[in-house]
Protein backbone atom coordinates (compact mmCIF):
# COMPACT_ATOMS: atom_id res chain seq x y z
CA UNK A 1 0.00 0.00 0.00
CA UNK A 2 1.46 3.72 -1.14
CA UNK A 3 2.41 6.15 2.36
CA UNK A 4 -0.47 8.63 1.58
CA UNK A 5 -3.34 8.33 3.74
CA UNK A 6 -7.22 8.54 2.32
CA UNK A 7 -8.26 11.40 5.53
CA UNK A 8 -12.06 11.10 6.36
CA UNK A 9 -12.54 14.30 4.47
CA UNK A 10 -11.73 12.89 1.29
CA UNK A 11 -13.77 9.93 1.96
CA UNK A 12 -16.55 12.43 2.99
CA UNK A 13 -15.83 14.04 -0.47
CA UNK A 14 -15.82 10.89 -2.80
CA UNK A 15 -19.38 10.07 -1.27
CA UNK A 16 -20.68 13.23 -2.74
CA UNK A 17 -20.00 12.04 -6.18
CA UNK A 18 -21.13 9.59 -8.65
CA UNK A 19 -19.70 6.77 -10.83
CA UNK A 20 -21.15 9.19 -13.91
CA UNK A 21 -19.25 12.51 -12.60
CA UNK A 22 -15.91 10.78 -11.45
CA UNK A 23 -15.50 9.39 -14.94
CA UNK A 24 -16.11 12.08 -16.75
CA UNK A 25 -13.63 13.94 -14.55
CA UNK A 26 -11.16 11.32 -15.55
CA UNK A 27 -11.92 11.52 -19.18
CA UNK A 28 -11.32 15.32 -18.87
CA UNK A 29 -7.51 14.54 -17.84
CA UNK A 30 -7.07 11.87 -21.04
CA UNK A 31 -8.27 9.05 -18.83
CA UNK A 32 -10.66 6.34 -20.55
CA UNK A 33 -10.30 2.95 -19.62
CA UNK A 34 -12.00 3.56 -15.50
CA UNK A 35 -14.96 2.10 -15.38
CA UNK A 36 -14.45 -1.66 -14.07
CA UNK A 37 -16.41 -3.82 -17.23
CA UNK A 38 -19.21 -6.86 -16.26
CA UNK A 39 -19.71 -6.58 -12.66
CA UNK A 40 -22.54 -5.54 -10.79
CA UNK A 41 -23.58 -5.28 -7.08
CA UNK A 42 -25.16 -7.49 -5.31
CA UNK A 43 -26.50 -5.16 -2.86
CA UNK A 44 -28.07 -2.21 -4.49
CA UNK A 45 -29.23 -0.48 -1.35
CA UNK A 46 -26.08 0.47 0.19
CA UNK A 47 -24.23 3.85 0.64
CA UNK A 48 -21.51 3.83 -1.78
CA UNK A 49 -18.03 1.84 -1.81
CA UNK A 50 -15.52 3.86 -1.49
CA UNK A 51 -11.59 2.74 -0.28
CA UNK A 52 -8.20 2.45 -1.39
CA UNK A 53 -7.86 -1.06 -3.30
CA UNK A 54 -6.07 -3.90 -1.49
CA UNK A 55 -5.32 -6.63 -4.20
CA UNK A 56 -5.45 -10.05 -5.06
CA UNK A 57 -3.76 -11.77 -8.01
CA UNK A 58 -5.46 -15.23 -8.95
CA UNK A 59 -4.10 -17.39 -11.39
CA UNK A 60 -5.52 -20.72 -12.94
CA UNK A 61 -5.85 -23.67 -10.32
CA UNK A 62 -3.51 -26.40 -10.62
CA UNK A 63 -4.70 -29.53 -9.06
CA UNK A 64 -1.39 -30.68 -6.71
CA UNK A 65 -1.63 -27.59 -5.30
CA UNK A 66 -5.52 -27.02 -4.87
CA UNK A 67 -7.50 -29.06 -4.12
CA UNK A 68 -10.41 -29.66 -1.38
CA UNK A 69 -8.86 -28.41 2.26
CA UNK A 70 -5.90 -26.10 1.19
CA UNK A 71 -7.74 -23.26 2.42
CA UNK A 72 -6.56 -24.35 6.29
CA UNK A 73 -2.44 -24.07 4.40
CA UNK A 74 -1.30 -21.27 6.66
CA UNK A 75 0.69 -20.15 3.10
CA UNK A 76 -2.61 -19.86 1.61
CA UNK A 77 -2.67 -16.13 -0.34
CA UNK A 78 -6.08 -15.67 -0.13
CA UNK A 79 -6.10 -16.46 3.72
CA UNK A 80 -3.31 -14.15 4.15
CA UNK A 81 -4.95 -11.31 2.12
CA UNK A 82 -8.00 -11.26 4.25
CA UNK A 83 -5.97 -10.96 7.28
CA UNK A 84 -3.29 -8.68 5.85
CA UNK A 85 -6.09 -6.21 4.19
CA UNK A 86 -5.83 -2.70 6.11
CA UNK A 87 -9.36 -1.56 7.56
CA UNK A 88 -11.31 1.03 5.20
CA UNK A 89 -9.70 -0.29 1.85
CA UNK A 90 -11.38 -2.01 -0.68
CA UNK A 91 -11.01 -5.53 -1.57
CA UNK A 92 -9.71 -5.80 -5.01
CA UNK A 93 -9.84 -9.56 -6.55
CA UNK A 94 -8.36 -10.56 -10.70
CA UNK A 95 -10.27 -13.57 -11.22
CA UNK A 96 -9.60 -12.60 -14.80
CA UNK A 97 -12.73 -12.79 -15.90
CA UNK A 98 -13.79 -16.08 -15.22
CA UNK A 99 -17.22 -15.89 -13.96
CA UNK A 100 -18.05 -19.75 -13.48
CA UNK A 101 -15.65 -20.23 -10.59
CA UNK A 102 -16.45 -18.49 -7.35
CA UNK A 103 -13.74 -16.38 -5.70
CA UNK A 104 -14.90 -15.63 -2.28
CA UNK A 105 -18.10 -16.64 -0.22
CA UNK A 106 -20.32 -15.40 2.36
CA UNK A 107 -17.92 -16.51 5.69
CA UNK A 108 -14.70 -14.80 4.26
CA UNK A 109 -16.84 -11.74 3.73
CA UNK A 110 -18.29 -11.60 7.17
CA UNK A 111 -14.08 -11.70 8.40
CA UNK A 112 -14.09 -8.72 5.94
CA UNK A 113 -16.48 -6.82 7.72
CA UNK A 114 -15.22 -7.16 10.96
CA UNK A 115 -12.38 -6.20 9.57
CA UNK A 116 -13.91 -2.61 8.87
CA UNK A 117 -13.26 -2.85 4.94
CA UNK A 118 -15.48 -1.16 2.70
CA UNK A 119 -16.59 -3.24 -0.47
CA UNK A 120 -15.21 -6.06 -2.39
CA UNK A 121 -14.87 -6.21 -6.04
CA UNK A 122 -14.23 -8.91 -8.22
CA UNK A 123 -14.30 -9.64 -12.48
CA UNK A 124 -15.67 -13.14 -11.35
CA UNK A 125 -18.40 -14.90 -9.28
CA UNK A 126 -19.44 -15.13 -5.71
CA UNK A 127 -20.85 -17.86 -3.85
CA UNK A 128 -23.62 -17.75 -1.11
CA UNK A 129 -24.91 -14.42 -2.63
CA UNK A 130 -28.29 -15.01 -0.34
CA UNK A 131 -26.22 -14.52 2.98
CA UNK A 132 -24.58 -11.57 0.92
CA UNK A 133 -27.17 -10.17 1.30
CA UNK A 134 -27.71 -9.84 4.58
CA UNK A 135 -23.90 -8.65 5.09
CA UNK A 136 -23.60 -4.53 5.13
CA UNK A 137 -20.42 -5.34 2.91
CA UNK A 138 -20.40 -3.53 -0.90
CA UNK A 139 -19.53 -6.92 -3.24
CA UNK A 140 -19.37 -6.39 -7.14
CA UNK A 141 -19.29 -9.27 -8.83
CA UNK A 142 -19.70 -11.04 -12.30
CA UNK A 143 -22.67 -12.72 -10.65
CA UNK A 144 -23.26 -16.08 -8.42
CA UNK A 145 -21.39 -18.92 -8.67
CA UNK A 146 -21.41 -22.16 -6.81
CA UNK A 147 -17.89 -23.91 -7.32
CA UNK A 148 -15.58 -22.81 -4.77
CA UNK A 149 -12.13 -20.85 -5.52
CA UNK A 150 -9.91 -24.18 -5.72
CA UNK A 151 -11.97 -25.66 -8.24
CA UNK A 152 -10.26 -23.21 -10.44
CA UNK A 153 -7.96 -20.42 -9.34
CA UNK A 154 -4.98 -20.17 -6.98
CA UNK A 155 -4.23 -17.04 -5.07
CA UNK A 156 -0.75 -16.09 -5.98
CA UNK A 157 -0.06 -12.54 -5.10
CA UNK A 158 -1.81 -9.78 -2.93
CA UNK A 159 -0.96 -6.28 -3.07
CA UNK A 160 0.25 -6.09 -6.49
CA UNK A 161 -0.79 -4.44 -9.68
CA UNK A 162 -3.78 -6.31 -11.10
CA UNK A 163 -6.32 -6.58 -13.88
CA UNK A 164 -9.97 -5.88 -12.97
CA UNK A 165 -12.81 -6.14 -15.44
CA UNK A 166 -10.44 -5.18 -17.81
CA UNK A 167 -9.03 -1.97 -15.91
CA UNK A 168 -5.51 -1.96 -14.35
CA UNK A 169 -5.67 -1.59 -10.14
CA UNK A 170 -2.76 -0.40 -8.50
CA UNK A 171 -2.62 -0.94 -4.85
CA UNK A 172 -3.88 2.31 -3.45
CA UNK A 173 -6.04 3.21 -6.21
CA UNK A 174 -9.33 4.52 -4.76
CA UNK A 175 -12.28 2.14 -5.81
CA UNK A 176 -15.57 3.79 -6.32
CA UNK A 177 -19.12 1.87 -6.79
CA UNK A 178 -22.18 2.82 -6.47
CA UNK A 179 -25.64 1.50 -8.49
CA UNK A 180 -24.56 2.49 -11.76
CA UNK A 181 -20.81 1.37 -11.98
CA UNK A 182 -17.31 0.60 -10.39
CA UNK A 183 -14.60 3.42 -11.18
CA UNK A 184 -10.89 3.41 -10.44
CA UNK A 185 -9.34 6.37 -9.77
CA UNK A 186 -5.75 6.95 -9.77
CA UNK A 187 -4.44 7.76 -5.97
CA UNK A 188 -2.30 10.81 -7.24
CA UNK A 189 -5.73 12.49 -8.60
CA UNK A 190 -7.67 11.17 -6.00
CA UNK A 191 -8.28 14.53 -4.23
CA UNK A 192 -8.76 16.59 -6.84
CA UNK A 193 -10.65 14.88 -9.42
CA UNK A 194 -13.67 14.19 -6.19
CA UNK A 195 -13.59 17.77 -5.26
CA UNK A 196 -14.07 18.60 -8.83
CA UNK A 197 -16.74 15.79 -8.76
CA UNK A 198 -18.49 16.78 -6.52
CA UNK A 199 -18.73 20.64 -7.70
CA UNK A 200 -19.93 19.09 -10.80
CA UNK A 201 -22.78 17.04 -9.21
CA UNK A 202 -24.02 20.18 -7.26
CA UNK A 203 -24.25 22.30 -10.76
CA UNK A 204 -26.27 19.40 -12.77
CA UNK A 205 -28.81 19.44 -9.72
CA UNK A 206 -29.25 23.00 -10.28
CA UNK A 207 -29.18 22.41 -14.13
CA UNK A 208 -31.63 19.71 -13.66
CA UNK A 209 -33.77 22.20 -12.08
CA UNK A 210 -33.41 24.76 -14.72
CA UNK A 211 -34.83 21.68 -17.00
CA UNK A 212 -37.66 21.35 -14.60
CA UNK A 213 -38.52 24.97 -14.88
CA UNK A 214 -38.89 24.70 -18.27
CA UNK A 215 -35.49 26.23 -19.62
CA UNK A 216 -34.47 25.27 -23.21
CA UNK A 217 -31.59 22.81 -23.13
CA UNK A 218 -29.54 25.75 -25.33
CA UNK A 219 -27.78 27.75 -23.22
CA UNK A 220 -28.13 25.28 -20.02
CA UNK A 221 -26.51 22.33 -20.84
CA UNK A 222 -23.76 23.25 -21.73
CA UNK A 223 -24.43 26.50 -19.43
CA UNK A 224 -24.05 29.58 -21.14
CA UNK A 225 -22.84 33.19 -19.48
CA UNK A 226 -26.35 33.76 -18.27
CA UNK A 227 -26.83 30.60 -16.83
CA UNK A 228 -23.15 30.51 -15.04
CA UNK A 229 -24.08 33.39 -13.30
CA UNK A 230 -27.76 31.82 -12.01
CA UNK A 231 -25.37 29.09 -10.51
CA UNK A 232 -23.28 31.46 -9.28
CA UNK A 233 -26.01 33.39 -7.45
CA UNK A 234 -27.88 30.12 -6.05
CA UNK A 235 -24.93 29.11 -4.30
CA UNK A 236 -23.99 32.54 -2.96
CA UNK A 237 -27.32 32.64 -1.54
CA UNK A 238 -27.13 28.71 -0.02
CA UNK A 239 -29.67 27.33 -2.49
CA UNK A 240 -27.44 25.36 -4.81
């Protein structure tokens, strides 16, 4: 994990943005390839995830190695990961996109939570998705999946630069999910790509309202001079 801490403030920012205004932020700055691809929550009712990512590396099973009962092997990567994983990141899992083969389940997720980390994401599937669901733990996921993690991957690496969903996840990247999508942001723009975020997701709610009022979309989306200053005047005045 990088030296440079994620302060409650920036957390406090982050969760004043979306998945839609932090990646247009990082398309702004010649970033593209963000948005984590085929994974969805499992939980749509939750606040949003937001943490520094913690990794895991999994690479195809091999059956002298796994097989049922390795998870008790005290050199077990996975096992080590879930102890080793800093309270308030996020739990970052390369399953490389195989979806058929679960890699996690319901009981290592509960050790997550008491663990205080924030959300789990993964390009594969997750087993026992029904007790999931009673866990206050943000999981993205390719969807459910029965077999368990030996019947096809083996944890080889944590905290290292992995793939997710087809996006590249350094350790200390800040993960962001909420209903709509799973963004990763680099940790040296972390702070000001969120503040400008959020400043963007307070002027589309007053844009939105200039819709509502019945304002042509010329001149408000983009906003023009005239509306800039509107904008400008709400918030001097507390209302935007």
């Amino acid at each position: 994990m990088p030296d440079q801490p994620f302060s409650a403030d920036l957390r406090a920012t982050f969760m004043l943005c979306s998945s839609a205004s932090l990646s247009t932020q990082l398309v702004r700055r010649g970033l593209r390839n963000v948005a984590v691809r085929g994974v969805r929550p499992i939980r749509r009712d939750l606040p949003p995830m937001v943490g520094p990512a913690f990794t895991l590396r999994y690479v195809p099973a091999r059956e002298d190695i796994d097989a049922y009962g390795s998870g008790g092997d005290p050199k077990n990567v996975q096992r080590q990961a879930i102890e080793a994983i800093p309270g308030g990141c996020v739990f970052v899992v390369d399953c490389r996109g195989v979806t058929d083969i679960a890699g996690i389940g319901a009981i290592l997720g509960r050790r997550l939570v008491s663990r205080g980390v924030k959300g789990v994401l993964l390009d594969g599937g997750v087993r026992d998705t029904h007790a999931f669901e009673s866990i206050d733990l943000p999981t993205y996921c390719a969807g459910p999946s029965a077999p368990p993690n030996y019947a096809g991957h083996h944890a080889a690496d944590m905290d290292v630069v992995v793939a997710c969903g087809g996006v590249a996840v350094y350790p200390g990247d800040i993960i962001f999910g909420d209903s709509e999508a799973v963004i990763v942001v680099p940790r040296h723009l972390a702070a000001e790509v969120a503040a400008d975020a959020a400043e963007m997701e307070r002027r589309e709610r007053f844009l939105f309202k200039e819709i509502e009022f019945g304002r042509s979309i010329k001149g408000v989306y983009p906003p023009d001079e005239d509306t800039t200053r509107r904008y400008q005047e709400a918030c001097a005045r507390g209302e935007a």
